[in-house]
Protein backbone atom coordinates (compact mmCIF):
# COMPACT_ATOMS: atom_id res chain seq x y z
CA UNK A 1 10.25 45.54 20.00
CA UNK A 2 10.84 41.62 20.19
CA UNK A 3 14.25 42.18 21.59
CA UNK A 4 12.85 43.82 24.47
CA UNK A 5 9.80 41.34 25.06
CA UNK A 6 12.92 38.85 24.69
CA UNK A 7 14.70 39.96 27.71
CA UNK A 8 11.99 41.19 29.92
CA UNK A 9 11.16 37.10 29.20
CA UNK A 10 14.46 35.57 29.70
CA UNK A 11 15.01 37.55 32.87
CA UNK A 12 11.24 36.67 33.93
CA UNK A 13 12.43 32.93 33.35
CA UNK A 14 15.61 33.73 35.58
CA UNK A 15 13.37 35.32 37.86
CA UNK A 16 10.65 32.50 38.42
CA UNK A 17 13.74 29.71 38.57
CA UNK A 18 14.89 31.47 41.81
CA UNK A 19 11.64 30.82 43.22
CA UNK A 20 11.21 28.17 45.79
CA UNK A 21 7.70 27.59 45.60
CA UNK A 22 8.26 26.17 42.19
CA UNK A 23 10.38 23.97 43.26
CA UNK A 24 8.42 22.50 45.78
CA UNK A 25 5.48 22.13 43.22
CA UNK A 26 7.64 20.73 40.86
CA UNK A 27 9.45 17.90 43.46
CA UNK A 28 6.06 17.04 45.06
CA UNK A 29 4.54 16.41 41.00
CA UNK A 30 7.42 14.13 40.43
CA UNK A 31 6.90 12.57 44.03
CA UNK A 32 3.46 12.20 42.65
CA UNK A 33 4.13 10.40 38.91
CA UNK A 34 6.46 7.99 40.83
CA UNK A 35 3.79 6.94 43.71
CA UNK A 36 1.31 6.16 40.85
CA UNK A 37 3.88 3.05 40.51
CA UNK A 38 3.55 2.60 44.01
CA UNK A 39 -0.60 2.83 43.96
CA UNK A 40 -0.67 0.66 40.62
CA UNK A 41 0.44 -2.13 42.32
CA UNK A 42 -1.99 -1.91 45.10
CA UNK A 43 -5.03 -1.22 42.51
CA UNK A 44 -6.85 -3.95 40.95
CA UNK A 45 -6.55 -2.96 37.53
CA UNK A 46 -4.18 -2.42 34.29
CA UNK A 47 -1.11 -1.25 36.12
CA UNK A 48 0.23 0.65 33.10
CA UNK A 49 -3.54 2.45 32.38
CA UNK A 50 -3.37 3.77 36.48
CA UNK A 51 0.18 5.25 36.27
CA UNK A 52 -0.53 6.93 32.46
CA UNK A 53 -3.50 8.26 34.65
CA UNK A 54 -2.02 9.42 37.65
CA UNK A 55 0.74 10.62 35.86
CA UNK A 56 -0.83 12.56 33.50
CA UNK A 57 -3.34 13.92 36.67
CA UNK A 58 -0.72 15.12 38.30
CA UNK A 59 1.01 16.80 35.51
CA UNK A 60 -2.21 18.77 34.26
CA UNK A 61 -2.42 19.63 38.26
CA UNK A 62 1.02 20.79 38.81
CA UNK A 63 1.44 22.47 35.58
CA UNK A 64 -1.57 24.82 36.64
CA UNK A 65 -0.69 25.35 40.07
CA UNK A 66 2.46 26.60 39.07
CA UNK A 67 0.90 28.57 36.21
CA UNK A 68 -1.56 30.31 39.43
CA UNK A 69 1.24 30.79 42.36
CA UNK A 70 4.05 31.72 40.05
CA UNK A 71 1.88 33.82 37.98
CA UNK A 72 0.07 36.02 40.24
CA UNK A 73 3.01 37.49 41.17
CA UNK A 74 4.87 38.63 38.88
CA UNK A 75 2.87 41.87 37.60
CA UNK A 76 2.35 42.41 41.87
CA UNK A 77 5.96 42.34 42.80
CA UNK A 78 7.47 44.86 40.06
CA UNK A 79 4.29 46.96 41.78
CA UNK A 80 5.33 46.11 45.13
CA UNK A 81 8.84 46.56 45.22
CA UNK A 82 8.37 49.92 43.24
CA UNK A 83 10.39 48.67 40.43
CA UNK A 84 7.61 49.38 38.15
CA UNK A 85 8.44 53.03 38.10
CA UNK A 86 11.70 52.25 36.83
CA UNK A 87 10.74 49.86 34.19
CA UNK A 88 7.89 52.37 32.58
CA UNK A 89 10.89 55.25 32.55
CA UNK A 90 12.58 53.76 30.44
CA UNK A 91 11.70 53.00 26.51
CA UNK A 92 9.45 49.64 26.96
CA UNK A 93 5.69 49.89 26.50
CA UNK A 94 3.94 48.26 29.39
CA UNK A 95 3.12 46.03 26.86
CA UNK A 96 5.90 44.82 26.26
CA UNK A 97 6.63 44.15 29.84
CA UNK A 98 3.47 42.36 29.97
CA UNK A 99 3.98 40.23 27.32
CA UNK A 100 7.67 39.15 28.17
CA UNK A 101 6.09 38.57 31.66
CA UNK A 102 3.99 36.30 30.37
CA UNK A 103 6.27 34.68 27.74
CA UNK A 104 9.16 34.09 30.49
CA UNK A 105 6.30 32.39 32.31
CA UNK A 106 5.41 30.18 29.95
CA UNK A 107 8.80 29.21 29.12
CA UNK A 108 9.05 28.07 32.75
CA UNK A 109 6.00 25.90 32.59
CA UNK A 110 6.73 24.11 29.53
CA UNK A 111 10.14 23.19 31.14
CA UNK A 112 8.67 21.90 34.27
CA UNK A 113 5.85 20.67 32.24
CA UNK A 114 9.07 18.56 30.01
CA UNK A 115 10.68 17.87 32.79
CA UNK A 116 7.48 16.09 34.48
CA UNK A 117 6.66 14.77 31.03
CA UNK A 118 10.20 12.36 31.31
CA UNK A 119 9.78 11.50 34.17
CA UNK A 120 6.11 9.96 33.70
CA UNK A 121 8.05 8.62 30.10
CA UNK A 122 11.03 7.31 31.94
CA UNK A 123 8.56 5.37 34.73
CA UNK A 124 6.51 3.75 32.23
CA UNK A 125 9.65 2.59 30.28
CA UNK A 126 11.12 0.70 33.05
CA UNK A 127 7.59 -0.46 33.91
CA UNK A 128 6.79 -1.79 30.41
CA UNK A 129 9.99 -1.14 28.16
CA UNK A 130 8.24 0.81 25.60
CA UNK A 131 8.14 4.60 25.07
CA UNK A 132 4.69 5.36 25.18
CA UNK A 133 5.08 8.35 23.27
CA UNK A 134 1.15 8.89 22.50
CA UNK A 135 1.15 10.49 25.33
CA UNK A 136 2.62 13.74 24.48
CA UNK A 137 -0.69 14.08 22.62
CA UNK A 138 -2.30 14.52 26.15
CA UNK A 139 0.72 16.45 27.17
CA UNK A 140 0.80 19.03 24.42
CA UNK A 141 -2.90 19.95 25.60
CA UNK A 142 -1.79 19.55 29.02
CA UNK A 143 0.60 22.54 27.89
CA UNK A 144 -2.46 24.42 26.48
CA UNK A 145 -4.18 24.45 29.30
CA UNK A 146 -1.96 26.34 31.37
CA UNK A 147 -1.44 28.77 28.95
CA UNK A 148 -4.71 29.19 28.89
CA UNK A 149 -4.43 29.79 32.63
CA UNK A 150 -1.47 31.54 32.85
CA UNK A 151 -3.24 34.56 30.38
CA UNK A 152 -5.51 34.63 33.35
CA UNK A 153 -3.16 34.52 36.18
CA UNK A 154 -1.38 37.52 34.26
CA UNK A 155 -4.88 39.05 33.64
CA UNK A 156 -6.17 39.39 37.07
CA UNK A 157 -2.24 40.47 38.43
CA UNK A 158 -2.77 43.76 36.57
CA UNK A 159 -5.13 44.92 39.10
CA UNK A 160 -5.81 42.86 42.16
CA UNK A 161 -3.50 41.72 45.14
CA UNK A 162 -2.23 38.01 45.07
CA UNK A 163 -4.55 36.27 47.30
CA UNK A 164 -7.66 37.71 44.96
CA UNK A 165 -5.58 36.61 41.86
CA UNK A 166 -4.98 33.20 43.05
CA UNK A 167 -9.03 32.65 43.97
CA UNK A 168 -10.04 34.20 40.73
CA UNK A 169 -7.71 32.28 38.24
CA UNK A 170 -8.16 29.21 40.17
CA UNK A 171 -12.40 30.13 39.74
CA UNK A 172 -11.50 30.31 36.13
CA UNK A 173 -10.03 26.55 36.31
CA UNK A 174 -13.10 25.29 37.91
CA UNK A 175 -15.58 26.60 35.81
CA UNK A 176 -13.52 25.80 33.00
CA UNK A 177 -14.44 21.84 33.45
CA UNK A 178 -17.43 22.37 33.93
CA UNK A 179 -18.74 24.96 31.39
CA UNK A 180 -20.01 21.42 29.14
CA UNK A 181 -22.59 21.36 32.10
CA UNK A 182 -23.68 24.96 31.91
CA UNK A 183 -24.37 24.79 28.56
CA UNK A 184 -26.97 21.36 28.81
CA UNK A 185 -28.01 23.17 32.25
CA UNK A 186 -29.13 26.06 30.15
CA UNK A 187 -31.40 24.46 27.66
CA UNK A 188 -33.22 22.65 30.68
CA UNK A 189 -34.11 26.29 31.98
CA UNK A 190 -37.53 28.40 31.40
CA UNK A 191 -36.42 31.77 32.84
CA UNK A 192 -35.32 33.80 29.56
CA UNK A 193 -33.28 36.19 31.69
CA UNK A 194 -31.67 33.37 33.31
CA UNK A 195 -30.85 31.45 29.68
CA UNK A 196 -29.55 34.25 28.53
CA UNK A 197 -26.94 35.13 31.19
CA UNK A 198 -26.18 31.26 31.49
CA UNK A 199 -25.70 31.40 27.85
CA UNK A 200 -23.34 34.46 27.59
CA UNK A 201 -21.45 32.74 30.57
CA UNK A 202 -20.62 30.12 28.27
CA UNK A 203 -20.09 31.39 25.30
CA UNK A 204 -17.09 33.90 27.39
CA UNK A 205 -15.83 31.64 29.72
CA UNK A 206 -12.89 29.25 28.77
CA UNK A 207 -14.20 25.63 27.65
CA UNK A 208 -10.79 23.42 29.10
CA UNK A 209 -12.72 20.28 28.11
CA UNK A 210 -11.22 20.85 24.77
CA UNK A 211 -7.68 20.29 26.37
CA UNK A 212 -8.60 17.07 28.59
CA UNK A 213 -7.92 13.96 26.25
CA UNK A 214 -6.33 11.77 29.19
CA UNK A 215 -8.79 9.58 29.43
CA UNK A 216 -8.80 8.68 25.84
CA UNK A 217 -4.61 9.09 25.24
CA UNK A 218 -4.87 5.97 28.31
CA UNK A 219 -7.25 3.67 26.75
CA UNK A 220 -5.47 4.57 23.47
CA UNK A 221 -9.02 5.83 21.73
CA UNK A 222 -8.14 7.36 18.38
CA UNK A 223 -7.99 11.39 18.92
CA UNK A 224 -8.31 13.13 15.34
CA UNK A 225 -5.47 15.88 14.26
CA UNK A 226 -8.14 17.80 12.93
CA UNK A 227 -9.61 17.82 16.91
CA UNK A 228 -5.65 18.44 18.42
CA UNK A 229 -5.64 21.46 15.50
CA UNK A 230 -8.60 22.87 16.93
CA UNK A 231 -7.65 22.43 20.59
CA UNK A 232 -4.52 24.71 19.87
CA UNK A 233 -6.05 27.42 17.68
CA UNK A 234 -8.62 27.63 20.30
CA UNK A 235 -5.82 27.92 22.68
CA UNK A 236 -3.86 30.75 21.07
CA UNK A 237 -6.83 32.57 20.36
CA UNK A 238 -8.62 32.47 23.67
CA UNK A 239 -5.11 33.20 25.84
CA UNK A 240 -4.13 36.31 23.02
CA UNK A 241 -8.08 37.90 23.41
CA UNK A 242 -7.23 36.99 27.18
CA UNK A 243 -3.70 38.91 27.20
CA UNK A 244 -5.35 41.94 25.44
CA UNK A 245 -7.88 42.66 27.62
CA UNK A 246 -4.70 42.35 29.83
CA UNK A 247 -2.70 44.91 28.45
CA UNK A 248 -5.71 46.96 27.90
CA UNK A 249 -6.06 47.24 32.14
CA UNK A 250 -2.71 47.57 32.40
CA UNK A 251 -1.93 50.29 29.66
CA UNK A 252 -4.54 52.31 31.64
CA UNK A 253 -3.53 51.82 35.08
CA UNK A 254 -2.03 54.78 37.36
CA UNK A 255 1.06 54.14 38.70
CA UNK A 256 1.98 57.68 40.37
């Protein structure tokens, strides 16, 4: 079984590295860590504190938006292209397609997500001469994030076109920041009905706050390993409910 996920994931990898949209996300994110250098020195401020901030900005950004357009497509194009048919004939589950769909994806974002990484590394280095390494703290959760994201982006490709995909996952993002606000928004309510739905929203809905440290990785506040354990067992349980319910839709979906 792992074999199989293996190279339905390597050859999703392949796949999404002979894409030219990531490419172009990927060029204009580096374009992006080395203006911050550029902005820094037209900022009143700690130059060093504005490009860890752009720089790790743009990475989080990036890293999702190539999570969402790559993504969304992958599940849709096998569809598409009637390729699917081919794939399901022979002995792999479609969950094992899904799964090595996502996997391959993820193994592109945490390149790009390296690669991006180094180059924020490299820019401070020859800014300040140190290595500020504490920021791969941020960056791991960064990482979590998207695949976080990416669970979705796979979730919503198992049944709706890529333009639907894209707006829902990217909904998913939003709300994601900003479920901390729908959860003090609900105990200022009256309405039962309405505390309860608000409520349940929360309590389903992804909580991405617990991967956004960037503020404190730049002012170099003390982050706990007990909260960075936390932050990734909430990851790999939220994205693995999140690519079950996945493979659930998918496993049931009618392909003749």
């Amino acid at each position: 079984m792992m074999c199989k996920v293996y190279y339905i994931a390597i050859n999703t990898f392949m796949e999404a590295v002979r894409d030219r949209v990531l490419y172009l996300l990927l060029a204009f994110a580096l374009l992006m860590i080395l203006s911050s250098r550029i902005l820094s020195l037209l900022t009143v401020g700690d130059e060093s504190k504005i490009i860890k901030d752009l720089g790790l900005s743009s990475i989080s950004i990036f890293g999702v938006l190539i999570a969402i357009f790559v993504g969304i497509g992958l599940v849709y194009k096998e569809i598409e292209k009637k390729t699917i048919y081919t794939i399901i004939s022979k002995p792999i589950s479609r969950s094992q397609f899904l799964v090595g769909k996502y996997l391959g994806l993820l193994l592109t974002i945490f390149i790009n997500v390296a690669i991006m990484s180094a180059g924020l590394l490299l820019l401070l280095f020859i800014h300040s001469g140190v290595w500020e390494l504490h920021l791969l703290k941020a960056v791991l959760l960064i990482f979590c994030e998207t695949i976080v994201i990416t669970a979705f982006a796979i979730l919503f490709s198992t049944f709706s076109t890529p333009m639907l995909s894209a707006i829902f996952t990217l909904s998913v993002y939003v709300i994601g920041h900003i479920t901390e606000n729908l959860y003090g928004f609900t105990h200022a309510l009256e309405e039962q009905s309405v505390r309860f739905f608000c409520s349940v929203a929360y309590y389903m809905l992804p909580n991405l706050q617990h991967f956004d440290i960037k503020a404190e990785v730049v002012y170099e506040v003390p982050i706990g390993s007990d909260f960075i354990f936390y932050s990734l067992l909430y990851c790999l349980l939220y994205s693995t409910i999140t690519i079950l319910f996945a493979n659930l839709i998918f496993s049931r979906r009618d392909f003749t």
